[in-house]
C-alpha atoms as a PDB file:
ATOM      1  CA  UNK A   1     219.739  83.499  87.794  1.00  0.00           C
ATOM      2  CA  UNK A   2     218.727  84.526  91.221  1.00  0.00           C
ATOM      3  CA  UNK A   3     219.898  88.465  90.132  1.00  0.00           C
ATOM      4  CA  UNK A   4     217.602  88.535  86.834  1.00  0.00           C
ATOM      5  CA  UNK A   5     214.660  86.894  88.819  1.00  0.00           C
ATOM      6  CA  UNK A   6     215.089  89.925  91.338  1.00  0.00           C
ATOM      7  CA  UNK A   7     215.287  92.401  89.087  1.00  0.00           C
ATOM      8  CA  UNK A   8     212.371  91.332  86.616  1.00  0.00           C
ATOM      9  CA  UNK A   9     210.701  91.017  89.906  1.00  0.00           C
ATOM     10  CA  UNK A  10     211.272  94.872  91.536  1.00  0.00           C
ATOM     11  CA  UNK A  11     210.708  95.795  87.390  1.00  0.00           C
ATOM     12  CA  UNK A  12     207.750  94.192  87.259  1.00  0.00           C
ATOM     13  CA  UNK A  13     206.142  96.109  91.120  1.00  0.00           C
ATOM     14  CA  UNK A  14     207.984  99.165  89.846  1.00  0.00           C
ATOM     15  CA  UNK A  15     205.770  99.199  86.380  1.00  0.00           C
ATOM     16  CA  UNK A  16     202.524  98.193  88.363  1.00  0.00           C
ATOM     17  CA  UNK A  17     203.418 100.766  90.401  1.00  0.00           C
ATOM     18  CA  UNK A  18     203.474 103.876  88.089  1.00  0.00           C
ATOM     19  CA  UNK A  19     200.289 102.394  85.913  1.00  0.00           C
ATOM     20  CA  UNK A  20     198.242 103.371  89.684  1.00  0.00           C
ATOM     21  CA  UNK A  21     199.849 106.209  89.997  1.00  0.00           C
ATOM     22  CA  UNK A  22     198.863 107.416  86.369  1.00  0.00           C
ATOM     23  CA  UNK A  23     195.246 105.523  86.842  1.00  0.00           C
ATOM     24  CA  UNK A  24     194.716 108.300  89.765  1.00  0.00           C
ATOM     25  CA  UNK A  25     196.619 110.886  88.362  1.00  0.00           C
ATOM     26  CA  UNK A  26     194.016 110.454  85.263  1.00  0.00           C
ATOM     27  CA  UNK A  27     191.148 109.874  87.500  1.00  0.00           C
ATOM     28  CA  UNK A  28     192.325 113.240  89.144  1.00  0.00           C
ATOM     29  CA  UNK A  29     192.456 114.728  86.000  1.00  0.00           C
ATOM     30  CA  UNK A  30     189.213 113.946  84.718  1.00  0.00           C
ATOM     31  CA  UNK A  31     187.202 114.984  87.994  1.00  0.00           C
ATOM     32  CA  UNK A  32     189.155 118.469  87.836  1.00  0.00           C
ATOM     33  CA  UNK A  33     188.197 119.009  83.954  1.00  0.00           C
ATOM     34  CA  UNK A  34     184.176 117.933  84.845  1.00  0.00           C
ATOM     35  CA  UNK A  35     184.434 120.040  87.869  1.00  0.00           C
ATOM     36  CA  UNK A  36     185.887 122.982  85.728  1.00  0.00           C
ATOM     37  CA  UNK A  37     183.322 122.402  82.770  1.00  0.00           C
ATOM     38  CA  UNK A  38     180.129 122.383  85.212  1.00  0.00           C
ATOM     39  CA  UNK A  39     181.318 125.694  86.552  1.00  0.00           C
ATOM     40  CA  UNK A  40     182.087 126.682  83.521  1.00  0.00           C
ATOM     41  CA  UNK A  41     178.484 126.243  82.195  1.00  0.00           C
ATOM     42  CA  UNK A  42     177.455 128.771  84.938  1.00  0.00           C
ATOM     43  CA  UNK A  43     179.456 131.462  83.436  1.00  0.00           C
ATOM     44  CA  UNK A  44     177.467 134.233  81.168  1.00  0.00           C
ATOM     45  CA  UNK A  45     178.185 136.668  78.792  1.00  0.00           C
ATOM     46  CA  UNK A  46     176.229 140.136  79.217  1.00  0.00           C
ATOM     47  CA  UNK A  47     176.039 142.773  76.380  1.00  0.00           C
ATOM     48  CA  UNK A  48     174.750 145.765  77.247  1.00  0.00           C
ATOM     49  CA  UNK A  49     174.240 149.683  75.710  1.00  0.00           C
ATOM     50  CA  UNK A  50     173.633 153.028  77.839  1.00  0.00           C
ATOM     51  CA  UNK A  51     174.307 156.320  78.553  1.00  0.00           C
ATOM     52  CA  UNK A  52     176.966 158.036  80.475  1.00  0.00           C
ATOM     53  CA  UNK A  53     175.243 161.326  82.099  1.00  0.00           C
ATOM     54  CA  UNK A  54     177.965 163.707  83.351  1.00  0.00           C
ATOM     55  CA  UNK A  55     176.846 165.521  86.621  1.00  0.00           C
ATOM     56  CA  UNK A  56     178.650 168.621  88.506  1.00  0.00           C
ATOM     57  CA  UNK A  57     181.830 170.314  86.777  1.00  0.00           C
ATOM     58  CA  UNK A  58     182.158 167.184  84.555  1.00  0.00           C
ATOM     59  CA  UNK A  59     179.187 168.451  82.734  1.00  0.00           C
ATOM     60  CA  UNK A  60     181.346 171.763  81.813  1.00  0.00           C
ATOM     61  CA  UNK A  61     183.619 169.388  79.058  1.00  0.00           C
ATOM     62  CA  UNK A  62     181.643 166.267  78.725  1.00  0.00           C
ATOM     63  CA  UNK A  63     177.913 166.243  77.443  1.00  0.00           C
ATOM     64  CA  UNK A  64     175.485 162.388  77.547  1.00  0.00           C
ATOM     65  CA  UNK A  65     177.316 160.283  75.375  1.00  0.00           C
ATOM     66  CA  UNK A  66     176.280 156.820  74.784  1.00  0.00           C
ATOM     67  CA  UNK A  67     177.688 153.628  76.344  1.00  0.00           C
ATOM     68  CA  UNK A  68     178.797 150.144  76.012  1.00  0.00           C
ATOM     69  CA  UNK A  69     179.355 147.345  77.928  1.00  0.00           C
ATOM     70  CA  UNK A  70     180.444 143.889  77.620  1.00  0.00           C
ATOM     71  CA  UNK A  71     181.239 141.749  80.919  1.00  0.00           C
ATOM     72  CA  UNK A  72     181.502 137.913  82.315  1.00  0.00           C
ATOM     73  CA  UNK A  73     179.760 136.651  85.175  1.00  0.00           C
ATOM     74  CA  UNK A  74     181.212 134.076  87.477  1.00  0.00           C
ATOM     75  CA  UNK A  75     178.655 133.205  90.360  1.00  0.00           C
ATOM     76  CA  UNK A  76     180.139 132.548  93.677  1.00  0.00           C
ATOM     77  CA  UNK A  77     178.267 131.012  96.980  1.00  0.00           C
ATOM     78  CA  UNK A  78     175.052 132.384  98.898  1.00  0.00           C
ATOM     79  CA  UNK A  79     174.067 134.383  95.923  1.00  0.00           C
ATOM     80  CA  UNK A  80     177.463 136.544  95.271  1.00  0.00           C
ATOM     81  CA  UNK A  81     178.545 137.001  91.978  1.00  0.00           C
ATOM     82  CA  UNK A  82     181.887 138.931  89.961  1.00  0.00           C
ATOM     83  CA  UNK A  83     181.409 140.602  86.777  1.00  0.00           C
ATOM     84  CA  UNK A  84     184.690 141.313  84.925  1.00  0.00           C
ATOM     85  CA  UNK A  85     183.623 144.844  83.085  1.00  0.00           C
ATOM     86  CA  UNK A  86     185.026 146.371  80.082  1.00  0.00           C
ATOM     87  CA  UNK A  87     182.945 150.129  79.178  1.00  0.00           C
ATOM     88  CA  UNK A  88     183.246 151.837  76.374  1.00  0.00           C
ATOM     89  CA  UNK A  89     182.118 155.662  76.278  1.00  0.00           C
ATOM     90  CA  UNK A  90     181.892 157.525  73.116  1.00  0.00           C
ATOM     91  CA  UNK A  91     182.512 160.929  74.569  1.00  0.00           C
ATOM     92  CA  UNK A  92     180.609 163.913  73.691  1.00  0.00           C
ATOM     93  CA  UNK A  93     183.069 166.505  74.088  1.00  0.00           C
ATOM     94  CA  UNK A  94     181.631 170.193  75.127  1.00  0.00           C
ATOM     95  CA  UNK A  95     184.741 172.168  75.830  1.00  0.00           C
ATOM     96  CA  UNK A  96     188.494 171.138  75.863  1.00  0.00           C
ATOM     97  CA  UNK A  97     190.767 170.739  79.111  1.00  0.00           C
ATOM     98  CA  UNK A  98     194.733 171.840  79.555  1.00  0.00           C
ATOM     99  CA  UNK A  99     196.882 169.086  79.154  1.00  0.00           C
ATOM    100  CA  UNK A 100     200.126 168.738  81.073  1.00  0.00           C
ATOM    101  CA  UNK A 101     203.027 167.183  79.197  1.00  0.00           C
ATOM    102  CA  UNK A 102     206.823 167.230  79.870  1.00  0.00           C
ATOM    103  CA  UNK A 103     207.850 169.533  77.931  1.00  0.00           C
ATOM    104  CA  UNK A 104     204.769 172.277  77.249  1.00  0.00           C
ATOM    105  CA  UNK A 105     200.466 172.494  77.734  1.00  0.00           C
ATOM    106  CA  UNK A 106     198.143 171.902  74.968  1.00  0.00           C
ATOM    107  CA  UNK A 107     194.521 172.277  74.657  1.00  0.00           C
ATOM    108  CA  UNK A 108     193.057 168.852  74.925  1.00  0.00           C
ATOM    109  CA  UNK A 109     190.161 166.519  73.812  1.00  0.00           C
ATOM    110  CA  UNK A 110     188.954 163.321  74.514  1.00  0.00           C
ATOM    111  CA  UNK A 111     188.758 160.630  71.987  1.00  0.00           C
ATOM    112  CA  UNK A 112     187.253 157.502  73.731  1.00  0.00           C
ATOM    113  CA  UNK A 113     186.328 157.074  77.206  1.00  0.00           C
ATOM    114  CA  UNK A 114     186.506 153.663  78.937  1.00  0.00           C
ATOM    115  CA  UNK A 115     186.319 151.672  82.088  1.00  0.00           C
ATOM    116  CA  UNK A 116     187.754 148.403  82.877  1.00  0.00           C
ATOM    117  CA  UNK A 117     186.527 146.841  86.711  1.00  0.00           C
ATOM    118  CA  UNK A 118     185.722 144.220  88.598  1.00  0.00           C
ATOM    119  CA  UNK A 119     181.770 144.393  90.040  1.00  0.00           C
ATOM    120  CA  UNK A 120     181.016 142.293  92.902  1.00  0.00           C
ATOM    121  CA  UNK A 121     177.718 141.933  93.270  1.00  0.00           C
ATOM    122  CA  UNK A 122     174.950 140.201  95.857  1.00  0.00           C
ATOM    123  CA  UNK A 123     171.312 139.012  95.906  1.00  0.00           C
ATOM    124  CA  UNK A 124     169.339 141.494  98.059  1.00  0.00           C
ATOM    125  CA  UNK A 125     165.650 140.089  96.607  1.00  0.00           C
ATOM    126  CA  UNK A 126     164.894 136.634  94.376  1.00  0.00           C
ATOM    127  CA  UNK A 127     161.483 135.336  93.085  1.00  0.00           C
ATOM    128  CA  UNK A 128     160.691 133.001  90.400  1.00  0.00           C
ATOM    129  CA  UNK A 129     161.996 134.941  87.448  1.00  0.00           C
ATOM    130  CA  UNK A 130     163.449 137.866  88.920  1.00  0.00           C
ATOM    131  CA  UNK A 131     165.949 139.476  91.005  1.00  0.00           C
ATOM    132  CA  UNK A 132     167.324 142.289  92.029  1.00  0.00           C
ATOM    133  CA  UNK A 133     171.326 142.659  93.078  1.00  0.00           C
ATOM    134  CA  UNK A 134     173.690 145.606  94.637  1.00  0.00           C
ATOM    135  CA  UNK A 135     176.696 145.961  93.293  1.00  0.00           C
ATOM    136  CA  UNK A 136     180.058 147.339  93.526  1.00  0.00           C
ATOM    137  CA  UNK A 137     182.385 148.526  90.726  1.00  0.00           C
ATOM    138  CA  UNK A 138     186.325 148.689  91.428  1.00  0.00           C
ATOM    139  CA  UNK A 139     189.128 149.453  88.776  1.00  0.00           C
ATOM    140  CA  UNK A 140     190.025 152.240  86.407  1.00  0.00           C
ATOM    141  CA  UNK A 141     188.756 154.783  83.966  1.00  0.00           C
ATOM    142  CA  UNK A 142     190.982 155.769  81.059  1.00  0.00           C
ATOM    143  CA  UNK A 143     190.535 159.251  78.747  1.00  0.00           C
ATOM    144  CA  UNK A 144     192.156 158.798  75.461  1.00  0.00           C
ATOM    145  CA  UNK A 145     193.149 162.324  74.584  1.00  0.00           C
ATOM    146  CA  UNK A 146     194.266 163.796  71.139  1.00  0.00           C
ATOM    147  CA  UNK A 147     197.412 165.388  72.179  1.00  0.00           C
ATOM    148  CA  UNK A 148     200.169 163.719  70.632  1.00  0.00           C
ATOM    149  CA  UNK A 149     202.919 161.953  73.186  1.00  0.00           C
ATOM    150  CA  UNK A 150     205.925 164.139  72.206  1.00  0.00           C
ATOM    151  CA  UNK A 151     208.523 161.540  72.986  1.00  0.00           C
ATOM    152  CA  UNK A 152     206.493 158.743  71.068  1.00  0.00           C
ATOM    153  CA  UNK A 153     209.012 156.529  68.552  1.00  0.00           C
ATOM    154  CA  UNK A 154     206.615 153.262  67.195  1.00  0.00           C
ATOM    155  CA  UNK A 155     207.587 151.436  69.622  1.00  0.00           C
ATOM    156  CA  UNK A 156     204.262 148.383  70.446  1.00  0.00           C
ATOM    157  CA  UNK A 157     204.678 149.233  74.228  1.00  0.00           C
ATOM    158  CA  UNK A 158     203.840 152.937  73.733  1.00  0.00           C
ATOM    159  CA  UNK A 159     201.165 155.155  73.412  1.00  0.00           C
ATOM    160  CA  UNK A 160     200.505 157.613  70.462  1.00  0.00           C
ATOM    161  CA  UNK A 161     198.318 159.962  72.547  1.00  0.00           C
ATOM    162  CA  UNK A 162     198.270 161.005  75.834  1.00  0.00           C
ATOM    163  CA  UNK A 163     195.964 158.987  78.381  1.00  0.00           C
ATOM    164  CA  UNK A 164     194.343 160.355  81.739  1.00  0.00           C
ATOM    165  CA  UNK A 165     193.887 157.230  83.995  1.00  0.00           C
ATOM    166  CA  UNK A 166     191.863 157.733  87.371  1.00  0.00           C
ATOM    167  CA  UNK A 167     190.836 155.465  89.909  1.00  0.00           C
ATOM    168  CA  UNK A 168     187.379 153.695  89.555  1.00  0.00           C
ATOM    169  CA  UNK A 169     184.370 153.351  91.964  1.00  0.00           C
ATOM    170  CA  UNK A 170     181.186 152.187  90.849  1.00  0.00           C
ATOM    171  CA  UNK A 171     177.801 151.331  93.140  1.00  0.00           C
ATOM    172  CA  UNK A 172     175.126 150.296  91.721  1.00  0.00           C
ATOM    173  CA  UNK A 173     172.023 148.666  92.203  1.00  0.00           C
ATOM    174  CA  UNK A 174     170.076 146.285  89.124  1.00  0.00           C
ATOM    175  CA  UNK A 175     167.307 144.091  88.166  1.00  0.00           C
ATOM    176  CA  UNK A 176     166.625 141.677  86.059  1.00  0.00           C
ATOM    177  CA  UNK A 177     163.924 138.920  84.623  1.00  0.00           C
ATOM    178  CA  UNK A 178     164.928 135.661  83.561  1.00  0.00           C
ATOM    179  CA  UNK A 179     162.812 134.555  80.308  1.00  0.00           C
ATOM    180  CA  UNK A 180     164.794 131.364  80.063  1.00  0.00           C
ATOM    181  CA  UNK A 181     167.418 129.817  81.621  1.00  0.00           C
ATOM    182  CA  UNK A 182     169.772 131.057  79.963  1.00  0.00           C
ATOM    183  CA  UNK A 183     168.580 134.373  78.688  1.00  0.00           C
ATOM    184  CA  UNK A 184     167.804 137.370  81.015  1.00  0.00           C
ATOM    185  CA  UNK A 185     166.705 140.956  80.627  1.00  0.00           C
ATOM    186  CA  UNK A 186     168.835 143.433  82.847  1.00  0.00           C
ATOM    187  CA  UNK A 187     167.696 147.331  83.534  1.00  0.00           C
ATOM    188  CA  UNK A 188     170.477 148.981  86.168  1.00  0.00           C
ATOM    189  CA  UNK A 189     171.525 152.033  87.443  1.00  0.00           C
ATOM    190  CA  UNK A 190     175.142 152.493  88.122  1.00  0.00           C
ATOM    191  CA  UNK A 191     177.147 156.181  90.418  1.00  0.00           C
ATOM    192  CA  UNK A 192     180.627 156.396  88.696  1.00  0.00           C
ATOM    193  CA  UNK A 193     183.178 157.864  90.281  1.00  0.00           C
ATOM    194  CA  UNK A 194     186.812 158.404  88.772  1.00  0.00           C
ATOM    195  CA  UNK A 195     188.531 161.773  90.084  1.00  0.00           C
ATOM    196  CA  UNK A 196     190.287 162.845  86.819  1.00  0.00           C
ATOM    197  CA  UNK A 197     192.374 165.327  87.754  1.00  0.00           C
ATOM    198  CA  UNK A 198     196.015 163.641  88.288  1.00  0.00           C
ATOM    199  CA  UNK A 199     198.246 165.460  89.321  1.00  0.00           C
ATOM    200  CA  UNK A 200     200.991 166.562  86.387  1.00  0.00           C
ATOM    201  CA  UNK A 201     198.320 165.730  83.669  1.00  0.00           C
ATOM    202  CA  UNK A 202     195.853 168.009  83.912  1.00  0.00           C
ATOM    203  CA  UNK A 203     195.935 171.685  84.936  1.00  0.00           C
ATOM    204  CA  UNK A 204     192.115 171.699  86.327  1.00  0.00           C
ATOM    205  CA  UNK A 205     189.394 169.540  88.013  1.00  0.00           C
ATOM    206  CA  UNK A 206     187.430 168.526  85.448  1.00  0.00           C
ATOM    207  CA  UNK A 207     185.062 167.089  87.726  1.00  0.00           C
ATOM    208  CA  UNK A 208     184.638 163.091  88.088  1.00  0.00           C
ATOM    209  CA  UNK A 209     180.994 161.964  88.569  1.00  0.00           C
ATOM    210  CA  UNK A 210     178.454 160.375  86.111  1.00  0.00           C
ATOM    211  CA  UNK A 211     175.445 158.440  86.250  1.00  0.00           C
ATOM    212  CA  UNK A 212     174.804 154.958  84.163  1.00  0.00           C
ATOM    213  CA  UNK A 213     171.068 153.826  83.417  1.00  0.00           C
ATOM    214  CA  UNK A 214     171.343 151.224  80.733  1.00  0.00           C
ATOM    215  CA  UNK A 215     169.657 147.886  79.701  1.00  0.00           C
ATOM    216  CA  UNK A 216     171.592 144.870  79.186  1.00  0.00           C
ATOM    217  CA  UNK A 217     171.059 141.285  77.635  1.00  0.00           C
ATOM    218  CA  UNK A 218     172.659 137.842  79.424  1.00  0.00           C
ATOM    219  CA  UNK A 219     172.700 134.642  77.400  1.00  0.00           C
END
């Protein structure tokens, strides 16, 4: 009797036990998820339209082309911020550039320009319903090209077409008025810089500097 009395007994701490451990492991829980969903709420979505304005020798194959741009922002402390970027550039092509493959050179076009980047970005002036921010753009710009990849099978993991991928730099400097607070108007000016010419893709410098105006909705 004495046995079953001990056991019920350490069965019975044992259970009490685990039902405070899963009370705080909920409790936990639930303060992480309302943390996460406050910050959450602080999160935006931007859409925003442009033009990309070739300058130097990038203006001997590339004419203005329009732009778009669709980004997240997730505010950090003392008025920081990080956009996530995604740009998409419908190029207007003004004279093609030698391609480099494996196995011969082809005359090349572009097909679709974009730019995918991080911008970090920081309060330099605030008011009421405006501010104004600098910013800096890091990540990569692709050209999708219309010279077929000669050693392309169907395979998901492969491209069609050749790509020219160049490293990304972006300053930048915007403002923007707050009608609600939720909704904000957003005129910027963005330097891109993405040196094109890789070595074993293409034969020439094709140049690598643009600028960005455009005008931008957050909600």
């Amino acid at each position: 009797m004495k046995n079953y009395i001990l056991i019920a007994f350490t069965f019975l701490v044992s259970f009490q036990g685990f039902c405070q451990n899963d009370s705080i492991d909920v409790k936990n829980s639930r303060e992480y998820y309302n943390a996460f969903d406050d910050y959450f709420k602080t999160v935006s979505i931007q859409f925003g339209a442009g033009l990309f304005v070739p300058q130097g020798q990038l203006q001997n194959y590339f004419g203005t082309a329009p732009l778009f741009e669709l980004n997240a922002n997730f505010p950090l402390k003392k008025g920081r911020s990080i956009d996530g970027v995604l740009q998409l550039v419908i190029p207007n092509q003004q004279d093609d550039f030698v391609y480099l493959r494996t196995i011969d050179t082809v005359q090349a076009k572009s097909t679709l320009m974009f730019n995918a980047f991080l911008r970090f970005k920081k309060h330099i002036h605030h008011s009421q319903d405006s501010k104004v921010n600098l910013g800096l753009g890091i990540g990569a710009s692709t050209i999708n090209t219309n010279a077929r990849n000669p050693f392309y099978d169907g395979k998901d993991d492969e491209n069609k077409y050749e790509l020219v991928t160049a490293f990304l730099l972006m300053p930048g400097i915007e403002w923007s008025h707050k009608f609600s607070e939720n909704n904000e108007l957003i005129f910027s000016f963005e330097v891109q810089y993405s040196p094109y010419k890789i070595e074993g893709a293409l034969r020439e410098d094709i140049g690598g500097v643009a600028l960005i105006p455009k005008l931008s909705y957050r909600f």
